[in-house]
Structure formats: structure tokens, C-alpha cells
C-alpha atoms as a PDB file:
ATOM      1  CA  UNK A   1       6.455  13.430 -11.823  1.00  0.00           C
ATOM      2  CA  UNK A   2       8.015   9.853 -11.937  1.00  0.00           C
ATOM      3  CA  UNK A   3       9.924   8.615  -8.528  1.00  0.00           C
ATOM      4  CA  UNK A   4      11.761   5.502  -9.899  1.00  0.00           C
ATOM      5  CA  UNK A   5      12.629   2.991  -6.662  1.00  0.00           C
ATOM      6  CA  UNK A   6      15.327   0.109  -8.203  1.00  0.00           C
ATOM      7  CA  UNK A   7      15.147  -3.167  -5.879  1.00  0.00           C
ATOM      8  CA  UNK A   8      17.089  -5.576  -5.819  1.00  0.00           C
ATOM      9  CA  UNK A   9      15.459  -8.592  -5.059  1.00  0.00           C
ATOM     10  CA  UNK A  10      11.069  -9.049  -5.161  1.00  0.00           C
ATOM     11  CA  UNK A  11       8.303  -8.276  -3.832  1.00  0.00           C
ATOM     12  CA  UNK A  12       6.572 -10.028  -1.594  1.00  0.00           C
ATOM     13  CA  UNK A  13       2.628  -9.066  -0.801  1.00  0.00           C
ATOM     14  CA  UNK A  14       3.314  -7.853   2.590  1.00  0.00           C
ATOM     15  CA  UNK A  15       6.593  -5.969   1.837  1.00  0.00           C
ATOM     16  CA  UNK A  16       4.119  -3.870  -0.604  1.00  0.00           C
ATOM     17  CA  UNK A  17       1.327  -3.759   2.230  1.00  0.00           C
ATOM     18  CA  UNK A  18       4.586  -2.627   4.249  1.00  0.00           C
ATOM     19  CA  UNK A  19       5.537  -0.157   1.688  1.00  0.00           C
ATOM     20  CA  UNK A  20       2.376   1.473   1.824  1.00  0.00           C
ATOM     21  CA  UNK A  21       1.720   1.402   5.231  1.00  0.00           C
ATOM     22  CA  UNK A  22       5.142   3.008   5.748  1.00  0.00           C
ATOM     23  CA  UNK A  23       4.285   5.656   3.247  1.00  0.00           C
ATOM     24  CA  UNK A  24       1.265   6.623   4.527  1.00  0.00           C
ATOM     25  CA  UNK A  25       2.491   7.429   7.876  1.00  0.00           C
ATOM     26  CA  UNK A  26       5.309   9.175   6.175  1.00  0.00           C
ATOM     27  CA  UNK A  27       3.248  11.533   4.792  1.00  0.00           C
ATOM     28  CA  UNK A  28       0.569  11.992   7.153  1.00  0.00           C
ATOM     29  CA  UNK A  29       3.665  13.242   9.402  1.00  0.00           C
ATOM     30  CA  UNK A  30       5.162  15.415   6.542  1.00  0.00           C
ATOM     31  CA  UNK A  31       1.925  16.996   5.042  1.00  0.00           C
ATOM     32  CA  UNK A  32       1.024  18.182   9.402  1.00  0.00           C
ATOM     33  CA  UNK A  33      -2.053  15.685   9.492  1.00  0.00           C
ATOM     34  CA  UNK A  34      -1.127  14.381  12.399  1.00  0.00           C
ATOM     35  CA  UNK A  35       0.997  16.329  15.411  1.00  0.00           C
ATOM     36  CA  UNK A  36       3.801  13.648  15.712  1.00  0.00           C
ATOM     37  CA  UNK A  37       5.266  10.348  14.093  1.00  0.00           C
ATOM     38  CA  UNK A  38       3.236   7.574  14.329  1.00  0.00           C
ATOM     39  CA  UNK A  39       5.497   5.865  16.414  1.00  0.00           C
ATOM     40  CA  UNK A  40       4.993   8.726  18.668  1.00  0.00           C
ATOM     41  CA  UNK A  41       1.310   8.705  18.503  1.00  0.00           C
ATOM     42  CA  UNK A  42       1.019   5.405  19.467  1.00  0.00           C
ATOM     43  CA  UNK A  43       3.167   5.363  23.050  1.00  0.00           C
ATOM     44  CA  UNK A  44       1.589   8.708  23.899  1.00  0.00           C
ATOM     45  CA  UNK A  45      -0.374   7.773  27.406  1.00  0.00           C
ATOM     46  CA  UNK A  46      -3.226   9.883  27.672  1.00  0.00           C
ATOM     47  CA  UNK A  47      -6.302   9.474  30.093  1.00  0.00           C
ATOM     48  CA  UNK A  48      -9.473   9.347  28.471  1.00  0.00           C
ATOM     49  CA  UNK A  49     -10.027  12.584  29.146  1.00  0.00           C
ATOM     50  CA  UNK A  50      -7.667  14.081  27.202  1.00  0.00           C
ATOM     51  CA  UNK A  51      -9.126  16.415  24.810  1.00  0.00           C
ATOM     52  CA  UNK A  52      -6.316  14.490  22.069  1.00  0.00           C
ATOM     53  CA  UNK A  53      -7.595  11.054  22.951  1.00  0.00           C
ATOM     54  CA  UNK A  54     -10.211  10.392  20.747  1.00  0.00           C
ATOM     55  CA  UNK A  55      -8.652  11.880  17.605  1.00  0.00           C
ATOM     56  CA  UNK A  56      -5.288   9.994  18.221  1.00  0.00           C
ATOM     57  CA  UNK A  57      -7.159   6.675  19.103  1.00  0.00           C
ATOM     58  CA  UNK A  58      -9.321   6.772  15.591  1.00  0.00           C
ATOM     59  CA  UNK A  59      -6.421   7.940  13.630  1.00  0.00           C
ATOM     60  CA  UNK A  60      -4.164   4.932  15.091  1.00  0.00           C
ATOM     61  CA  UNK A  61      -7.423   2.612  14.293  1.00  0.00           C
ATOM     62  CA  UNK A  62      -7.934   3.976  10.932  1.00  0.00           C
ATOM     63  CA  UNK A  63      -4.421   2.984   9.771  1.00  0.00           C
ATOM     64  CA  UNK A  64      -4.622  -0.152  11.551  1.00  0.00           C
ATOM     65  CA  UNK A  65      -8.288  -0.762   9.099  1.00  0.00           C
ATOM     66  CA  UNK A  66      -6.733   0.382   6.357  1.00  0.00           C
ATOM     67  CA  UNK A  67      -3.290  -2.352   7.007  1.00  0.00           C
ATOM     68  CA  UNK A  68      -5.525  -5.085   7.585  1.00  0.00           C
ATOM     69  CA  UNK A  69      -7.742  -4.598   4.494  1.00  0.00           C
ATOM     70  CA  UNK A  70      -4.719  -4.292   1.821  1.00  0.00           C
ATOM     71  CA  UNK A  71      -3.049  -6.857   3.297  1.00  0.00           C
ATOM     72  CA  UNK A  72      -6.139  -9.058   2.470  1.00  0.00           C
ATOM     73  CA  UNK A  73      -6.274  -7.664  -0.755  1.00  0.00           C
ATOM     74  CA  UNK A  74      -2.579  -8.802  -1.428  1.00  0.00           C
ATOM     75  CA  UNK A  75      -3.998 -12.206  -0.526  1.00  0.00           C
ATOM     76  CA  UNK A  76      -7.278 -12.730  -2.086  1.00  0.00           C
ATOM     77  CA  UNK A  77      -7.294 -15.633  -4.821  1.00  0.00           C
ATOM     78  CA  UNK A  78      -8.261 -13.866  -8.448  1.00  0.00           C
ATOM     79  CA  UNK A  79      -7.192 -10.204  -7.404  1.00  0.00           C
ATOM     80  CA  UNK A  80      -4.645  -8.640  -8.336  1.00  0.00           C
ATOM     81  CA  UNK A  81      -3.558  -5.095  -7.355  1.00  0.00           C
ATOM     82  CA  UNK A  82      -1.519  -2.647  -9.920  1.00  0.00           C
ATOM     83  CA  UNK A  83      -1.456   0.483  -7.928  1.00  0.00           C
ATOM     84  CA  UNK A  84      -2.332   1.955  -4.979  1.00  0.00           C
ATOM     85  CA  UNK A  85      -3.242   5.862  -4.834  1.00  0.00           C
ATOM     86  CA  UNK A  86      -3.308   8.207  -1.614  1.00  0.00           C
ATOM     87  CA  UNK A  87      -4.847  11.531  -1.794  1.00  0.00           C
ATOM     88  CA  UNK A  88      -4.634  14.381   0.327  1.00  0.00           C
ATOM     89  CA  UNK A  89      -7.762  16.697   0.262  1.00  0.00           C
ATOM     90  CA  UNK A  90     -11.164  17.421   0.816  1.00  0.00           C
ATOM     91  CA  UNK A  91     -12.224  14.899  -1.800  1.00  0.00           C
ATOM     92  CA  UNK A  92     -10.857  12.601  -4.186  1.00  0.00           C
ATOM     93  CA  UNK A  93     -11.834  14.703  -7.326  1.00  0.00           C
ATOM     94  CA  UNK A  94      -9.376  17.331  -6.255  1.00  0.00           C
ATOM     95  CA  UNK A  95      -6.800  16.386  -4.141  1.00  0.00           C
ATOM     96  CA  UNK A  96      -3.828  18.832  -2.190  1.00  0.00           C
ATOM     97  CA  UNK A  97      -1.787  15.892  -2.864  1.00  0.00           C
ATOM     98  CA  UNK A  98      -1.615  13.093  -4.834  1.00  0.00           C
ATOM     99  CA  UNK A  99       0.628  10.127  -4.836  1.00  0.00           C
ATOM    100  CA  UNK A 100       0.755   6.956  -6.671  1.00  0.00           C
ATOM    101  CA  UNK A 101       2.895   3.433  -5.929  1.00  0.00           C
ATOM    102  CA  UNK A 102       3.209   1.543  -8.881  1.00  0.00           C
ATOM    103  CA  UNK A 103       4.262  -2.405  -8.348  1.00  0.00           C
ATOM    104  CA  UNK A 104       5.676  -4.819 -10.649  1.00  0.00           C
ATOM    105  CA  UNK A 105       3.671  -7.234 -12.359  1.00  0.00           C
ATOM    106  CA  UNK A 106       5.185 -10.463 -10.609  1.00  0.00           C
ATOM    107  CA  UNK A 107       4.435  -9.757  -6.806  1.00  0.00           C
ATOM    108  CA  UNK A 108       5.585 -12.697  -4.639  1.00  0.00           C
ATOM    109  CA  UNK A 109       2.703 -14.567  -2.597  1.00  0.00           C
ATOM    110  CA  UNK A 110       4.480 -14.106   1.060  1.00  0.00           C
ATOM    111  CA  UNK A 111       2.051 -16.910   2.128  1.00  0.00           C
ATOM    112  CA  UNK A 112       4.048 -19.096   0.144  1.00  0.00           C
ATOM    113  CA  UNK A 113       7.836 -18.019   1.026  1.00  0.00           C
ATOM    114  CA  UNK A 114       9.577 -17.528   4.227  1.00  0.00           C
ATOM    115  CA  UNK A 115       9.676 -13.847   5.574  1.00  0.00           C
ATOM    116  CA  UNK A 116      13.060 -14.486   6.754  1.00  0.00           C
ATOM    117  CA  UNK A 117      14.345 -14.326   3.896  1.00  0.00           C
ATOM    118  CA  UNK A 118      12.342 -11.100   2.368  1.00  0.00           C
ATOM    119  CA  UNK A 119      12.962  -8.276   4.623  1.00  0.00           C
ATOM    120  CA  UNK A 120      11.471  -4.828   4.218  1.00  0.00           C
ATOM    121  CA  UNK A 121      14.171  -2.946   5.719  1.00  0.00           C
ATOM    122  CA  UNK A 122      16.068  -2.578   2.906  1.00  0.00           C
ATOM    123  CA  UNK A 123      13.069  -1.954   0.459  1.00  0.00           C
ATOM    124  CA  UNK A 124      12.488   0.395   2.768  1.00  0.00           C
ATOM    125  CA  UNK A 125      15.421   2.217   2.610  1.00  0.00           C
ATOM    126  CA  UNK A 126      15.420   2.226  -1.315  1.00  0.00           C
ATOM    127  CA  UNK A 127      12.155   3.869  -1.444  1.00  0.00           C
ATOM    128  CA  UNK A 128      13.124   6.456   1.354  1.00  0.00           C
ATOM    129  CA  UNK A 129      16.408   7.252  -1.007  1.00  0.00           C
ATOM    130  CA  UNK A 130      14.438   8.022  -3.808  1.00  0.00           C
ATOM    131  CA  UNK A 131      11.839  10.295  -2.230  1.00  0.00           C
ATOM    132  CA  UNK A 132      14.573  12.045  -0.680  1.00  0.00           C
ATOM    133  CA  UNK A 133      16.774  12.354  -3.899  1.00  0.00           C
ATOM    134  CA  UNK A 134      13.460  14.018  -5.493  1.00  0.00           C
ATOM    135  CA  UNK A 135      13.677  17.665  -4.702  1.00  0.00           C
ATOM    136  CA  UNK A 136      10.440  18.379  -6.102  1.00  0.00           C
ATOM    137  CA  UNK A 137       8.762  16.171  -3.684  1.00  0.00           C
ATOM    138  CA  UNK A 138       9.991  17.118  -0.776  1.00  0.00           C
ATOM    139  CA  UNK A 139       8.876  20.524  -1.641  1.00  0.00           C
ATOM    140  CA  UNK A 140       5.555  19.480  -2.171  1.00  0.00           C
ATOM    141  CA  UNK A 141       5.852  17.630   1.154  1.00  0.00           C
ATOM    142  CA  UNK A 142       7.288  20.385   2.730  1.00  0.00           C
ATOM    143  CA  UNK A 143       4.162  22.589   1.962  1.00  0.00           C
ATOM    144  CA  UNK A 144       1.671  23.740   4.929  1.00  0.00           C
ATOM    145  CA  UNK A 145      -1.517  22.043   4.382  1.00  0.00           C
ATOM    146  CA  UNK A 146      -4.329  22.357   6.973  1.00  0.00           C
ATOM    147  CA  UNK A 147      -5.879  18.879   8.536  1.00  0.00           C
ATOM    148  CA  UNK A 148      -7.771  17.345   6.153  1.00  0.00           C
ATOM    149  CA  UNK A 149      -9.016  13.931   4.391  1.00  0.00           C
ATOM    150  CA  UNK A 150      -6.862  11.498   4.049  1.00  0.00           C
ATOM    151  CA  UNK A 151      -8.005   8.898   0.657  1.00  0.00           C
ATOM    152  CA  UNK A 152      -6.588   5.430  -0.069  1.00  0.00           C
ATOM    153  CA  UNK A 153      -7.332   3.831  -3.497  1.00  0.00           C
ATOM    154  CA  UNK A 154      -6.172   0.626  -5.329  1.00  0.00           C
ATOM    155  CA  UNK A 155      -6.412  -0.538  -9.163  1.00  0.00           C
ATOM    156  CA  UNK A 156      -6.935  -4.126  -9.274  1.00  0.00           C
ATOM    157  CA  UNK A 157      -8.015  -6.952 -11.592  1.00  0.00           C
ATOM    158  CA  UNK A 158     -10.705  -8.777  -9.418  1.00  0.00           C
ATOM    159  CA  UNK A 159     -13.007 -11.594 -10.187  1.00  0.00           C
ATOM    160  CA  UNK A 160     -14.395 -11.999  -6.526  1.00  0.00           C
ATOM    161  CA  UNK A 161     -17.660 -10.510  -5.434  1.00  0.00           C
ATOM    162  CA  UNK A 162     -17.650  -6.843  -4.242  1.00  0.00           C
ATOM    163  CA  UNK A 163     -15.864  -5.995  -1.314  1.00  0.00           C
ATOM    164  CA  UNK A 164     -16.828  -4.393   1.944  1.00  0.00           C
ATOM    165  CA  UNK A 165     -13.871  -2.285   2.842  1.00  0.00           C
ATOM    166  CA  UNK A 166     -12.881  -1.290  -1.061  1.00  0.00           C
ATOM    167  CA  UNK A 167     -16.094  -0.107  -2.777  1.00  0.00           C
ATOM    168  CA  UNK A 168     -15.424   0.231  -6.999  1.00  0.00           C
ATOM    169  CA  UNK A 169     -14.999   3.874  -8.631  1.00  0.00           C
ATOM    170  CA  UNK A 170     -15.628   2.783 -11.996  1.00  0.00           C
ATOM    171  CA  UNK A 171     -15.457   6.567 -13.677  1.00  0.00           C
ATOM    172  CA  UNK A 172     -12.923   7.734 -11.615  1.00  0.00           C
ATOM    173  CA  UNK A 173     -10.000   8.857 -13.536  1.00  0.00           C
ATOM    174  CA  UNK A 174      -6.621  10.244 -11.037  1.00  0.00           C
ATOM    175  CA  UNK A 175      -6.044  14.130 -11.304  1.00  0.00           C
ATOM    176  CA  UNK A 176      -2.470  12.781 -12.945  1.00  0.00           C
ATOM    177  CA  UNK A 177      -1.762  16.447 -14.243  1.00  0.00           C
ATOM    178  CA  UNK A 178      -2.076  18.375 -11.497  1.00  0.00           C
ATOM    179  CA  UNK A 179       1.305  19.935 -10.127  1.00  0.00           C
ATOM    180  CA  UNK A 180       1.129  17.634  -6.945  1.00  0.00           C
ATOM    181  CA  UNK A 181       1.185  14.477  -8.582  1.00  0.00           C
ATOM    182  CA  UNK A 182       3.777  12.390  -8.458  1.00  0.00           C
ATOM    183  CA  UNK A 183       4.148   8.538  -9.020  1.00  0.00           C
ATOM    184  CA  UNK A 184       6.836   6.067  -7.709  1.00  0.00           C
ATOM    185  CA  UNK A 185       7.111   3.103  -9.543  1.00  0.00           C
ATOM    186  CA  UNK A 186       8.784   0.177  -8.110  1.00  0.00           C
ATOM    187  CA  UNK A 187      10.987  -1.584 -10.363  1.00  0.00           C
ATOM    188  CA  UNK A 188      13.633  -4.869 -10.372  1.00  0.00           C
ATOM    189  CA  UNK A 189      15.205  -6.496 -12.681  1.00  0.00           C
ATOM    190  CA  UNK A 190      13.082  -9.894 -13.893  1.00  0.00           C
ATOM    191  CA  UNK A 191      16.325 -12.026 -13.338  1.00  0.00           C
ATOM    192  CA  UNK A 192      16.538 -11.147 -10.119  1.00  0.00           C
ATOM    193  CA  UNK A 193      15.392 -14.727  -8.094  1.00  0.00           C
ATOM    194  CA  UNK A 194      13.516 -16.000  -5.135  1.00  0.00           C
ATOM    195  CA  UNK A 195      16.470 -15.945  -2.495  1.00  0.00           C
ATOM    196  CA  UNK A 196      14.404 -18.597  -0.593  1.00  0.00           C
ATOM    197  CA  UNK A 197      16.193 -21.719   0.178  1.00  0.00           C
ATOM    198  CA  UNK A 198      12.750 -22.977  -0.179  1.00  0.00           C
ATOM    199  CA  UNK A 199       9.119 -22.206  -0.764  1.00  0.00           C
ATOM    200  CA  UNK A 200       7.371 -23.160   2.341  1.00  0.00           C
ATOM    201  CA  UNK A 201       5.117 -26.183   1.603  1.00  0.00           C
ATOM    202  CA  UNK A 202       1.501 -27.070   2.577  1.00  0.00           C
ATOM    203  CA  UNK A 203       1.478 -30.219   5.148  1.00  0.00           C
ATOM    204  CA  UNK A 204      -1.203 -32.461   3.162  1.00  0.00           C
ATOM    205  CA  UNK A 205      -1.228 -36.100   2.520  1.00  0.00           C
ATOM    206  CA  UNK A 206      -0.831 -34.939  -1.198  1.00  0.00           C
ATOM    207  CA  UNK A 207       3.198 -35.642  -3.085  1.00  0.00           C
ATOM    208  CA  UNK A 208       5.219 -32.835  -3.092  1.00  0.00           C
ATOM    209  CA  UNK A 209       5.130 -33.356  -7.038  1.00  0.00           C
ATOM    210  CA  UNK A 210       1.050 -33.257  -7.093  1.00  0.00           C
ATOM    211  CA  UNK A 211       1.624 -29.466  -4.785  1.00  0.00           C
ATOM    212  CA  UNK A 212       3.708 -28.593  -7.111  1.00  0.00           C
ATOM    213  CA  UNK A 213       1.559 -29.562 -10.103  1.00  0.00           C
ATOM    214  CA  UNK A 214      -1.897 -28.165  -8.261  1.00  0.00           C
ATOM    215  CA  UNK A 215      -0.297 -24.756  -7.752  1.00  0.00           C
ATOM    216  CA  UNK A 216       1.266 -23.942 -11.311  1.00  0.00           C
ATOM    217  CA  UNK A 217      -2.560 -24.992 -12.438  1.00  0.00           C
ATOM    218  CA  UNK A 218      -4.343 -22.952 -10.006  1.00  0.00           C
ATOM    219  CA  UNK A 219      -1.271 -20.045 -10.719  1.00  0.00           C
ATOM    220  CA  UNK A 220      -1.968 -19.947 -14.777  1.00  0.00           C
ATOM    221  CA  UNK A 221      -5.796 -20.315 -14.195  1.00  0.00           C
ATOM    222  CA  UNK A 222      -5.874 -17.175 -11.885  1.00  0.00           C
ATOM    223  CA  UNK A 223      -3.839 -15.258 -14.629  1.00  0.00           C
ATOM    224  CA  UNK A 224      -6.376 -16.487 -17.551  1.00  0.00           C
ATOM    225  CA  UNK A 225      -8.663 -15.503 -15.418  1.00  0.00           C
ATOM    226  CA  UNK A 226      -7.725 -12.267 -14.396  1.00  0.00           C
ATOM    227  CA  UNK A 227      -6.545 -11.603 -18.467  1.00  0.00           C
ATOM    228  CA  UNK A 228     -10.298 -10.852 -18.809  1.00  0.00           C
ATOM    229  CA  UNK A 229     -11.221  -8.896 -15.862  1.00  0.00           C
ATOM    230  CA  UNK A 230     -10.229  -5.045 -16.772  1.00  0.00           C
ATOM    231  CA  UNK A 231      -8.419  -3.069 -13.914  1.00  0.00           C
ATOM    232  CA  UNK A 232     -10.606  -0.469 -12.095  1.00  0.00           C
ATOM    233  CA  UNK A 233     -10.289   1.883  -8.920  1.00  0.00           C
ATOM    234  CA  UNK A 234     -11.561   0.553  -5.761  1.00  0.00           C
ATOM    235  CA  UNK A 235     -11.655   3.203  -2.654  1.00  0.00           C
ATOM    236  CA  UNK A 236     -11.116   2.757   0.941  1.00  0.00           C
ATOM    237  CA  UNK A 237     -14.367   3.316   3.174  1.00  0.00           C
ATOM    238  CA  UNK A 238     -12.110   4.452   5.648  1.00  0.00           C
ATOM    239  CA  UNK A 239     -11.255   7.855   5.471  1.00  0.00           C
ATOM    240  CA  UNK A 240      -8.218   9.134   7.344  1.00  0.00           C
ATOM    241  CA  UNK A 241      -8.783  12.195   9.576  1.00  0.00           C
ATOM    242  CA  UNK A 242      -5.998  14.795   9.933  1.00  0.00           C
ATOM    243  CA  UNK A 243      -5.916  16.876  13.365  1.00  0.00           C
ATOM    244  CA  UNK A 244      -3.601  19.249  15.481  1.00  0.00           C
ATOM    245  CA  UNK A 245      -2.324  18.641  19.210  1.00  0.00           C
ATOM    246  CA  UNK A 246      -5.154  20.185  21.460  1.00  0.00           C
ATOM    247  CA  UNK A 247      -2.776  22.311  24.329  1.00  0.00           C
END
């Protein structure tokens, strides 16, 4: 089932790290992996030997991994990510739960445009709406599901080396028609603009003409580039543990 999200200005690379980031503790909270909200989890003060410790410490360090490594991905010259997947279940072959974030083709680089002026709150807040306008979902979410593995996946174009953290799933093909599927695609309109007043420049001794000139090259050459490089499922190595409150 389709979850369409209208925005109504861009993306930026770490509003969709945000997005994801969000959405994963979302769900983790909704689907019982973990006892409370993250926000919860993390000003819970616990001695270390509290029989909760260890499980809330590598859950909090797990999602911290996992932020760190997409946002990277966002980032890295001659990738470029389609779709990112998170599975609920044992494996990945045949997920509880299976959700998919689909992102426009023309992602802002936030490296190159001020933050200020591309706030997530009210991305946020559009995505929340539509998950919460979609019945169906909230049904699935609102289904008991026992702790379990938590899976994170991305479909990207990428002409660098192999990565560490993201290790390619070549035949793997997304259980799309299972009942718990469901995909939110994130769309704007393409004449929706920058609302920068400016793109945040590069202090070099080169003229802001020759920037300018540099980066539309380098731009174009990453998208011939990437024109020839097929899309492909990379997974997480880090696999997020559910777990109940110990009493």
C-alpha cells in the first residue's frame, strides 16, 4: 500500500537521514521493540547494574551507527540513494513488517545550503499526517509483535568501492506483496525552489564564477556517471535488537 507525503519545499540529505531516523524510532516504539520512546530511553539513569542497561545502551548505539552511516551515504560523491527499506522480522526474506521511503530524484546536498533555512519540523509533520491518515497502517502498527530484528536497507546507484557498514544484496528482491507492506513516497512539486538566500560557498582563492563553473561540471559528471551504475540493495551490518523492560 502507497503512503503519499506532499512537501512543499526539498529535500535536503539530512532532512531524509532525519526522516528516517525519525521513522525508525517511530516504529520501533509502535511495533513494542523497545519498552518506551526513544526520547525516553535515552534520559533513563540506570546503574550499570541494571538488568535493562545493556540492552538500552546497544539499542541507543545501534541507532546512533545506523544515523551516522546514512548520513554518510547522503554525502558520498557518486552515490546516490533511491530508497531506503526497514524490516521487521527474524530475517530479511520474510519480514513481520515491511516499510519502504521512497525520495525524489533531486535531493538537495545540505553541505552546500544553509540548514536554517531547511527545517525538518515541518517535513516532519507532513510525513506524520500521512501515516496517521492511513488507517491500514496504523493497524498494522498497532499489531502485537514479539521483540525481534530490526533490518535497514538502501537502493543506491554507487560507483565507490564497497562499503563497510552497507554490504550489497545483489538478488535480493523486497517481499512487496505481502499484506504488511507499505511504501511512502515522498513527493514535491519540481517548481518548488531552493528558499536559500544563498548557497553557502567554499572559501578558496578560486572566483566565485570558476566555483560555480567546477561544481555544475563535477554535478553533470556524477550524474553521467551514476546513468551507468544500476541501482542495487545494500544492507545495514547493524542489526537492531528489540527487547522488553526487565522488572
Amino acid at each position: 500500500m502507497n503512503i503519499n507525503v506532499m512537501l512543499d519545499e526539498p529535500l535536503t540529505s539530512n532532512n531524509c537521514v532525519k526522516l528516517v531516523t525519525e521513522l525508525l524510532k517511530y516504529i520501533l516504539y509502535q511495533k513494542q521493540q523497545i519498552p518506551f520512546s526513544y526520547d525516553s530511553l535515552c534520559q533513563l539513569h540506570m546503574k550499570p547494574t541494571d538488568r535493562n542497561s545493556s540492552s538500552v545502551r546497544t539499542l541507543l548505539n545501534s541507532l546512533k551507527t545506523t544515523s551516522e552511516h546514512l548520513i554518510s551515504q547522503f554525502h558520498l560523491k557518486g552515490s546516490k540513494i533511491k530508497e531506503i527499506a526497514i524490516l521487521i522480522g527474524a530475517t530479511i526474506v520474510s519480514p513481520k513488517l515491511y516499510i519502504k521511503m521512497e525520495f525524489p530524484p533531486n535531493i538537495l546536498n545540505s553541505q552546500e545550503h544553509y540548514e536554517c533555512k531547511h527545517a525538518s519540523r515541518k517535513i516532519l509533520l507532513s510525513l506524520m499526517r500521512s501515516m496517521l491518515e492511513c488507517s491500514e497502517f496504523q493497524d498494522a502498527l498497532t499489531l502485537p509483535l514479539n521483540p525481534t530484528n530490526t533490518f535497514v536497507l538502501i537502493q543506491k546507484s554507487d560507483t565507490n568501492s564497497m562499503s563497510e557498514f552497507f554490504l550489497p544484496k545483489p538478488q535480493y528482491v523486497p517481499p512487496v506483496k505481502t499484506s504488511n507492506c507499505f511504501v511512502i513516497k515522498l513527493q514535491h512539486n519540481d517548481q518548488i525552489k531552493c528558499n536559500c538566500a544563498d548557497v553557502v560557498k567554499v572559501y578558496n582563492e578560486v572566483s566565485e564564477s570558476n566555483y560555480n563553473k567546477s561544481t555544475d561540471v563535477e554535478f553533470i559528471n556524477n550524474l553521467n556517471v551514476n546513468a551507468h551504475v544500476p541501482y542495487q540493495w545494500y544492507q545495514s551490518r547493524e542489526v537492531i535488537k528489540g527487547f522488553k523492560f526487565l522488572r
